[in-house]
Protein backbone atom coordinates (compact mmCIF):
# COMPACT_ATOMS: atom_id res chain seq x y z
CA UNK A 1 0.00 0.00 0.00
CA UNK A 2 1.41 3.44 -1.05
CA UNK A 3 2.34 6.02 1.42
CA UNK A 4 -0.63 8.74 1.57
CA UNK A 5 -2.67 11.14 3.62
CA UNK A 6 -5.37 10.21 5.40
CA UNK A 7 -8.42 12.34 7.50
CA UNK A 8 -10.86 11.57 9.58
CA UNK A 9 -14.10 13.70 10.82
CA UNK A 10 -12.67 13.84 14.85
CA UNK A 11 -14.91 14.84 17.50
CA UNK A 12 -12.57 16.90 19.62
CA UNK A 13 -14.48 18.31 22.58
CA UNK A 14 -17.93 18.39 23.52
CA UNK A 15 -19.68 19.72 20.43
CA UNK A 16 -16.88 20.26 18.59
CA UNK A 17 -16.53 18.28 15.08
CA UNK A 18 -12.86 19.01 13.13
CA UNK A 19 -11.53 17.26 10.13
CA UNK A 20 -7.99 15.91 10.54
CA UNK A 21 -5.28 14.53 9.18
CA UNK A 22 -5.18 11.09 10.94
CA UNK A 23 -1.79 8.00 10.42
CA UNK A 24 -3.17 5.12 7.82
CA UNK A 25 -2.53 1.82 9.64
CA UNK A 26 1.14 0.94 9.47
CA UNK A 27 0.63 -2.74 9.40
CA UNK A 28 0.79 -4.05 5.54
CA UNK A 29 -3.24 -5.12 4.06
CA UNK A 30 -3.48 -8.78 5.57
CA UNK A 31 -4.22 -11.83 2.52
CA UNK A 32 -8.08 -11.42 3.59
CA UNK A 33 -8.54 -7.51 3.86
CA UNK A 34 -9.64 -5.26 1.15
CA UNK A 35 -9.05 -1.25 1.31
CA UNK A 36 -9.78 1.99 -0.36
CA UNK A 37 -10.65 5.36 -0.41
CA UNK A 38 -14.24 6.31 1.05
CA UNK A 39 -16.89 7.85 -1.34
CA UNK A 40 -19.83 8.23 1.39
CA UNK A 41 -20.60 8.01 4.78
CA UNK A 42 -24.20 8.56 6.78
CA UNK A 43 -24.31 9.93 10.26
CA UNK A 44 -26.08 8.14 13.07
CA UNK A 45 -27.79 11.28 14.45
CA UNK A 46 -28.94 9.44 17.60
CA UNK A 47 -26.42 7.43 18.41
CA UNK A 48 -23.55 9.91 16.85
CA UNK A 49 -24.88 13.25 18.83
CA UNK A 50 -25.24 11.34 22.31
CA UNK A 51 -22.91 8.63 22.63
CA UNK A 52 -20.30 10.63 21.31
CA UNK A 53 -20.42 14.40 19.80
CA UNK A 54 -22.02 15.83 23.08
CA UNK A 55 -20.22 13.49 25.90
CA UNK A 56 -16.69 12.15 24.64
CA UNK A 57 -14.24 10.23 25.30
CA UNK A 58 -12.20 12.61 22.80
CA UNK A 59 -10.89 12.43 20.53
CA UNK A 60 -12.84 10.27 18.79
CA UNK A 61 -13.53 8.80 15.31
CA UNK A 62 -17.84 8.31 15.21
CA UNK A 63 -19.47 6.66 12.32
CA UNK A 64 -20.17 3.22 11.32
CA UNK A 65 -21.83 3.32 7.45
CA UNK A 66 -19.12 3.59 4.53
CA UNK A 67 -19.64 2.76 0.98
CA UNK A 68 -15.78 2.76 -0.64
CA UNK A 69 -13.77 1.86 -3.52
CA UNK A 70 -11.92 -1.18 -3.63
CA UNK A 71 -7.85 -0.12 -4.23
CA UNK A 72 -5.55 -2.91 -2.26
CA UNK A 73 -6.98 -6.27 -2.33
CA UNK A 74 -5.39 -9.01 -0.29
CA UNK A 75 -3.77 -12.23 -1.73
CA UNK A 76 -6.20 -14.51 -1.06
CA UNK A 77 -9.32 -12.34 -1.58
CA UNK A 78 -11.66 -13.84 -4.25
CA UNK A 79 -14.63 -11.94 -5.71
CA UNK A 80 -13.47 -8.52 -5.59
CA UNK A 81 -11.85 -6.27 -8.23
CA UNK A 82 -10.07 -3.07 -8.19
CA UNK A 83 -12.81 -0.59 -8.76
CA UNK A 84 -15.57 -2.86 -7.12
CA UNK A 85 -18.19 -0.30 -4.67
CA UNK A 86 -18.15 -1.72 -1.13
CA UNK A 87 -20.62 -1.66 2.04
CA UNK A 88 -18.86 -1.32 5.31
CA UNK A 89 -19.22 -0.35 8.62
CA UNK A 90 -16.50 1.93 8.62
CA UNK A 91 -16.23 5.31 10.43
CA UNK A 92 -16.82 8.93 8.70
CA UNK A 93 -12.87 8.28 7.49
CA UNK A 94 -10.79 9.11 3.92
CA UNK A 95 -10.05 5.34 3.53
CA UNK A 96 -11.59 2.30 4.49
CA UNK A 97 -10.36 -0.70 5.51
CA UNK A 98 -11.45 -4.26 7.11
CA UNK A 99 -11.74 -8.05 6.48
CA UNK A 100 -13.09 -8.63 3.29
CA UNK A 101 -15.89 -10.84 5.19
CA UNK A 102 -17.07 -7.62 6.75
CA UNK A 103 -17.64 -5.73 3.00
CA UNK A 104 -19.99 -6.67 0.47
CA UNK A 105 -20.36 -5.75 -2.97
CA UNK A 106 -22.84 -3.09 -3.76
CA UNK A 107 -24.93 -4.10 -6.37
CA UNK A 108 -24.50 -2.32 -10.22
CA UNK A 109 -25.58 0.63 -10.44
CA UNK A 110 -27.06 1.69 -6.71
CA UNK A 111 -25.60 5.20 -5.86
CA UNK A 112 -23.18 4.94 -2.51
CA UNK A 113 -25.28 7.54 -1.18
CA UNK A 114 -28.19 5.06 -1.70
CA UNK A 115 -26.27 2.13 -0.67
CA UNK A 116 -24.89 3.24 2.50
CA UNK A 117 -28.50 3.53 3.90
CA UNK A 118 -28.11 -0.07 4.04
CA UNK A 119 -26.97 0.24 7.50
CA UNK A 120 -29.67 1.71 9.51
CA UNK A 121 -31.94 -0.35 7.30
CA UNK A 122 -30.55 -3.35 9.40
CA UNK A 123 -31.17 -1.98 12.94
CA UNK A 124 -34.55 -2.32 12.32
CA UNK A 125 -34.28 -5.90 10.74
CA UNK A 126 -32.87 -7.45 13.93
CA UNK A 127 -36.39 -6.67 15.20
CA UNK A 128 -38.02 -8.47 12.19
CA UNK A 129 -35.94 -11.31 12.28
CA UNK A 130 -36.57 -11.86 16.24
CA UNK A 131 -40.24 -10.64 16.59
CA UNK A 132 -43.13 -13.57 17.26
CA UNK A 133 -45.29 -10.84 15.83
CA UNK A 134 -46.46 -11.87 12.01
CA UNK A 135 -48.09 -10.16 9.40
CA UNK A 136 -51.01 -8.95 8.96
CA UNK A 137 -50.85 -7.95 12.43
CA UNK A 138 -51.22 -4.19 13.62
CA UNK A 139 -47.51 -2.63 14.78
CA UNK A 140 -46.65 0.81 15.70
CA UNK A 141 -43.45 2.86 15.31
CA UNK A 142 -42.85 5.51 18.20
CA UNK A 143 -40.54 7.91 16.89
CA UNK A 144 -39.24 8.85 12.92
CA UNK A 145 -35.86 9.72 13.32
CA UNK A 146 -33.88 7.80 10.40
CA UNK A 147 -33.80 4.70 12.21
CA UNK A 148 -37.81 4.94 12.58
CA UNK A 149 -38.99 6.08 9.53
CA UNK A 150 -36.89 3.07 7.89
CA UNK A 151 -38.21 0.66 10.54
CA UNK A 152 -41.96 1.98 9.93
CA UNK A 153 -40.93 1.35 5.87
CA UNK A 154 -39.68 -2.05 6.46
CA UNK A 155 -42.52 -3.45 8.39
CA UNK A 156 -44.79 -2.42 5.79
CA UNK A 157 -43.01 -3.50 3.14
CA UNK A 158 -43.57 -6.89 4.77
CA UNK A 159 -47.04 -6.77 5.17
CA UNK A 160 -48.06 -5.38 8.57
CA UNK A 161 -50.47 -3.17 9.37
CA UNK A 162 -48.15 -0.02 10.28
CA UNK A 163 -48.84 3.43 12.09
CA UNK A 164 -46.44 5.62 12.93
CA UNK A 165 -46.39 7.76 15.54
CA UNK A 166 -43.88 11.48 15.76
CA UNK A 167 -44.82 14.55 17.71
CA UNK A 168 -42.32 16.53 15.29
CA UNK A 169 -44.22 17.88 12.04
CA UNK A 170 -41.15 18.08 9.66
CA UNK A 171 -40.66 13.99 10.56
CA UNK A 172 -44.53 13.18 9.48
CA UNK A 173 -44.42 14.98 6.74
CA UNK A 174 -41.25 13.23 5.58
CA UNK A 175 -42.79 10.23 6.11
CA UNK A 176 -45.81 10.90 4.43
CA UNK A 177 -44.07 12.22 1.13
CA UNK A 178 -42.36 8.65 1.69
CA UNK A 179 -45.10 6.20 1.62
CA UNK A 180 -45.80 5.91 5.26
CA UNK A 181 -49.36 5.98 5.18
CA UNK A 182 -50.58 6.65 8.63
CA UNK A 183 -48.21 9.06 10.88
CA UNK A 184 -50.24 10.48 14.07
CA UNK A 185 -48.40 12.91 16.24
CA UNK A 186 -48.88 10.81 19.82
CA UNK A 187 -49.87 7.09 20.11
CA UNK A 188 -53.73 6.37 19.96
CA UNK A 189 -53.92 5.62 23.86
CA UNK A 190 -57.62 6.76 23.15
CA UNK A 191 -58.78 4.57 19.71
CA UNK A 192 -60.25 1.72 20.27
CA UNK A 193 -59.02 0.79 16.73
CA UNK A 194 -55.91 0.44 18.53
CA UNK A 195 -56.55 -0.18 22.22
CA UNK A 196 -55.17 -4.11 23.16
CA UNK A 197 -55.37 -4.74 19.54
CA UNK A 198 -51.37 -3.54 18.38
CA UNK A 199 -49.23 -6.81 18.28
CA UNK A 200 -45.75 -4.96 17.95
CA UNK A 201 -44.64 -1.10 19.34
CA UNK A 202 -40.74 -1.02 17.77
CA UNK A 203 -40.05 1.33 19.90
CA UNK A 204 -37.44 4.18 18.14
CA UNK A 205 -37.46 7.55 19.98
CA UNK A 206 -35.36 5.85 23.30
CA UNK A 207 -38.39 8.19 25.36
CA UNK A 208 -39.66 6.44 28.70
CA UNK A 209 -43.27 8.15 28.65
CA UNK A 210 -43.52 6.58 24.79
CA UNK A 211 -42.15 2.66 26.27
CA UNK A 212 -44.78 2.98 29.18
CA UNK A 213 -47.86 4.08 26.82
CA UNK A 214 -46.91 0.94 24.27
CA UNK A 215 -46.79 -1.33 27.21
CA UNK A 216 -50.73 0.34 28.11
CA UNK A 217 -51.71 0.17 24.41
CA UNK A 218 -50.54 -3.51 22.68
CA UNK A 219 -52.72 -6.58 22.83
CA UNK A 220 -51.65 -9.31 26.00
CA UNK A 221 -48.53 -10.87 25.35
CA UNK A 222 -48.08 -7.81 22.53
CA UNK A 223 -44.36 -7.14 22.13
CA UNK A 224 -42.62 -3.36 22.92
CA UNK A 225 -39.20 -3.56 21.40
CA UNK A 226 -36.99 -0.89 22.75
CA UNK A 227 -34.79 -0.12 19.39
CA UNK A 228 -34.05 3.91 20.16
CA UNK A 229 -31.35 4.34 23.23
CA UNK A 230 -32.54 5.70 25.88
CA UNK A 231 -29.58 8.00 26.51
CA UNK A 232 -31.57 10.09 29.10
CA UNK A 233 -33.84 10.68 31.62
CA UNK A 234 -36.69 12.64 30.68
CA UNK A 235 -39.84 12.13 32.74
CA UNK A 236 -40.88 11.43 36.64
CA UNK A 237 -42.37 8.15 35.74
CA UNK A 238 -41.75 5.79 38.55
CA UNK A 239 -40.77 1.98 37.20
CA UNK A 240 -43.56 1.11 39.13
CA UNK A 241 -45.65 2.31 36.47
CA UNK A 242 -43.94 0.48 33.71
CA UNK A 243 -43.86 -3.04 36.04
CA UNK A 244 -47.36 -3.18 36.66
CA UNK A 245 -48.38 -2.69 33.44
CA UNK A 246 -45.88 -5.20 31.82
CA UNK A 247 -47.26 -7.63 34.34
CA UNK A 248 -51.07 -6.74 34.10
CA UNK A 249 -51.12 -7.28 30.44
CA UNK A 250 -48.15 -9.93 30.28
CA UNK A 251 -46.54 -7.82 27.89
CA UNK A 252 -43.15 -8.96 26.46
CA UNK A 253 -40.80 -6.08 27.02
CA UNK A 254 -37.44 -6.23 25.31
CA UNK A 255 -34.11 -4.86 24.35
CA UNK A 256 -33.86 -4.22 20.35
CA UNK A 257 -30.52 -4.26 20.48
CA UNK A 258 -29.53 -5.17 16.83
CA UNK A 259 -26.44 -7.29 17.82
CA UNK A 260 -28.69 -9.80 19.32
CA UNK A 261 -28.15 -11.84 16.06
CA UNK A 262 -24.94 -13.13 14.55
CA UNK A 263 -22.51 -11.06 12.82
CA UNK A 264 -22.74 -13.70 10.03
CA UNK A 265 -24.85 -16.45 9.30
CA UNK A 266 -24.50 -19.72 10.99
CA UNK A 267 -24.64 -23.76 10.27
CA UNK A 268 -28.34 -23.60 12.61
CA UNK A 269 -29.38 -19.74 11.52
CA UNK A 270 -29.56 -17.75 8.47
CA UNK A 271 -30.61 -14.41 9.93
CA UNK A 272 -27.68 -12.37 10.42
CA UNK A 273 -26.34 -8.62 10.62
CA UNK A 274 -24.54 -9.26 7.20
CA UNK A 275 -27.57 -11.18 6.05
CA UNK A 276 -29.82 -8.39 6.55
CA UNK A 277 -27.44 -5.81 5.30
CA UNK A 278 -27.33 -7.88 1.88
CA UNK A 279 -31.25 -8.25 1.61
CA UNK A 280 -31.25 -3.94 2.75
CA UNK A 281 -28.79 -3.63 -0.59
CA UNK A 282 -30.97 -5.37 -2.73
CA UNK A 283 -34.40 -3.62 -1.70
CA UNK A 284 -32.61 -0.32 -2.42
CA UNK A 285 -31.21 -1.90 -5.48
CA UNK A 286 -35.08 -2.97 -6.31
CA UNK A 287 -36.65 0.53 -5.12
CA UNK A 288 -38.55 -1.21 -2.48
CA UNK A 289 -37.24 1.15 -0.33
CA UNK A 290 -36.26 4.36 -1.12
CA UNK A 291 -34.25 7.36 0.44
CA UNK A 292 -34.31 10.55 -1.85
CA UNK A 293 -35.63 13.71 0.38
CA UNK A 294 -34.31 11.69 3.79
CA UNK A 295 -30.60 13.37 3.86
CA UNK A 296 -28.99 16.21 2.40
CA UNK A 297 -25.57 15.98 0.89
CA UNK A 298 -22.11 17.93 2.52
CA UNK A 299 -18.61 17.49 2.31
CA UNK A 300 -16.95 16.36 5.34
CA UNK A 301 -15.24 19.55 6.03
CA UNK A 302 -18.79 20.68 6.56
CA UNK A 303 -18.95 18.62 9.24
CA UNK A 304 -19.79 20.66 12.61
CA UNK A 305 -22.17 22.57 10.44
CA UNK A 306 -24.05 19.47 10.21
CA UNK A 307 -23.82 18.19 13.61
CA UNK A 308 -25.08 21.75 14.69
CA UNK A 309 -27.59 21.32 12.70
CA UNK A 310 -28.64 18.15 14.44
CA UNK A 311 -27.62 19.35 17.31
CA UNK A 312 -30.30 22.44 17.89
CA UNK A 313 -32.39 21.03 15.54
CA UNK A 314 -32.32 22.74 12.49
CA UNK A 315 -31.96 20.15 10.18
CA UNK A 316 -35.01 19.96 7.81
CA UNK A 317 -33.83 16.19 6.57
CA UNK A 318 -33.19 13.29 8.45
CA UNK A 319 -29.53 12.70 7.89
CA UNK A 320 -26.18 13.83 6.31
CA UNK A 321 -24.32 11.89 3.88
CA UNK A 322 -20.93 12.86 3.62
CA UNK A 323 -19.38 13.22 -0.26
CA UNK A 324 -15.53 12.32 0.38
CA UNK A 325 -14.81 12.55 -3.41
CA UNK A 326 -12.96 15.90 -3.12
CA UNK A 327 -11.44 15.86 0.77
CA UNK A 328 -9.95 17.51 2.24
């Protein structure tokens, strides 16, 4: 691998997002890795702003949704060309680089800013994959952040009844100029259209008061999937609140933590993270699901304007994808 200049988006204080010049990895490519340079990556508002951009440790590297070239291709790599676009989880960094069973191909002629989308498709999927819930059955989505509005997308695209439900106008009307058909700005504690007869909340906003009114609204033995972090306290509620109602209406409250499936798929089990990032590829490769009018487009020297942006909430799309084709 040739000598050569690498940056990185670095969050280097609270709220404070720089891009630097960062040291490529001095070991030489291993006979299984593939690397190149990085033509998009998406920002994980939630999980980007909280876990990282707001509260440290710094300095820090966030991101984890890459689409790059393939340059250096190791020895014993089979399947991949020079040129070839590639899905990984990499972070918002100039060049990319991992084992090539952690990349897959994106298919002919899908944009990377398309493709990388792929990614917060998936957090979603872990749900679907691990859900006793099946269609046609009646599931809500609490909150239509990216990871929402995908989620509410998803499950409709296989066959459930889906409402949505986002106090924020901007979101619903997103989602409405999107194909999500029903978008209400609070859950329908009051509708007895509703009332004990939801099998599913995915639960994507990480807000207590929106976990303890989908444990009061699904069906018994409905399931509340808590996929949005809960990264802080925001109401009085007392847990007693929340027990008592799990246990009145046996309601099967979970974490929807997405790494509760296999990174790959195994001898016994074919959903996986990688599995479910392929199928995500292919619907955007089909238009099954589609993303145009959910991000806006920046290069990544803009990069603290968009986390501002995000930050105080003045972002009138859903996401930034960064362009890395002319960085620095």
């Amino acid at each position: 691998m040739s000598a050569r200049t690498e940056y990185a988006i670095t969050f280097t204080r609270p709220d404070q997002a720089e891009l630097l010049a960062v040291e490529p990895p001095a070991e030489p490519l291993g006979p299984n890795e593939i690397a190149g340079r990085t033509l998009v990556t998406l920002i994980s508002v939630g999980s980007e702003l909280r876990g990282g951009y707001r509260r440290g440790p710094f300095p820090r590297v966030p991101g984890y949704a890459a689409v790059c070239e393939a340059e250096d291709i190791g020895a014993e790599v089979s399947g991949i060309t020079a040129g070839d676009h590639l899905f990984v989880m990499g972070p918002h960094r100039s060049f990319q680089r991992c084992s090539v069973n952690d990349a897959l191909r994106v298919p002919d002629g899908l944009p990377p800013e398309t493709a990388v989308f792929a990614r917060m498709m998936a957090i979603s999927m872990s749900t679907l994959a691990t859900t006793a819930v099946r269609p046609p059955e009646k599931v809500l989505v609490t909150g239509l952040g990216l990871v929402g509005h995908l989620a509410a997308r998803i499950f409709s695209l296989c066959g459930y009844e889906v409402t949505a439900c986002e106090p924020s106008a901007l979101r619903r009307d997103i989602a409405a100029r999107n194909g999500v058909e029903r978008a209400l700005p609070a859950l329908p504690l009051d509708d007895p259209a509703y009332i004990g007869k939801v099998g599913l909340v995915v639960e994507c906003s990480g807000h207590e008061q929106a976990t303890l009114d989908a444990c009061r609204l699904v069906r018994r033995a409905g399931e509340v999937v808590l996929v949005g972090v809960p990264w802080e306290r925001r109401t009085e509620i007392y847990a007693h609140d929340l027990l008592f109602t799990v246990f009145d209406k046996y309601v099967v409250l979970r974490s929807g933590w997405e790494w509760q499936i296999p990174l790959h798929d195994t001898e016994f089990r074919g959903n996986s993270i990688f599995g479910d990032l392929a199928a995500a590829l292919q619907w955007l490769a089909q238009g099954c699901i589609t993303v145009a009018g959910l991000y806006d487009l920046a290069p990544p020297r803009e990069a603290q304007r968009a986390y501002q942006d995000f930050r105080h909430e003045r972002a009138k799309t859903l996401t930034t994808v960064f362009d890395w084709s002319d960085c620095p």
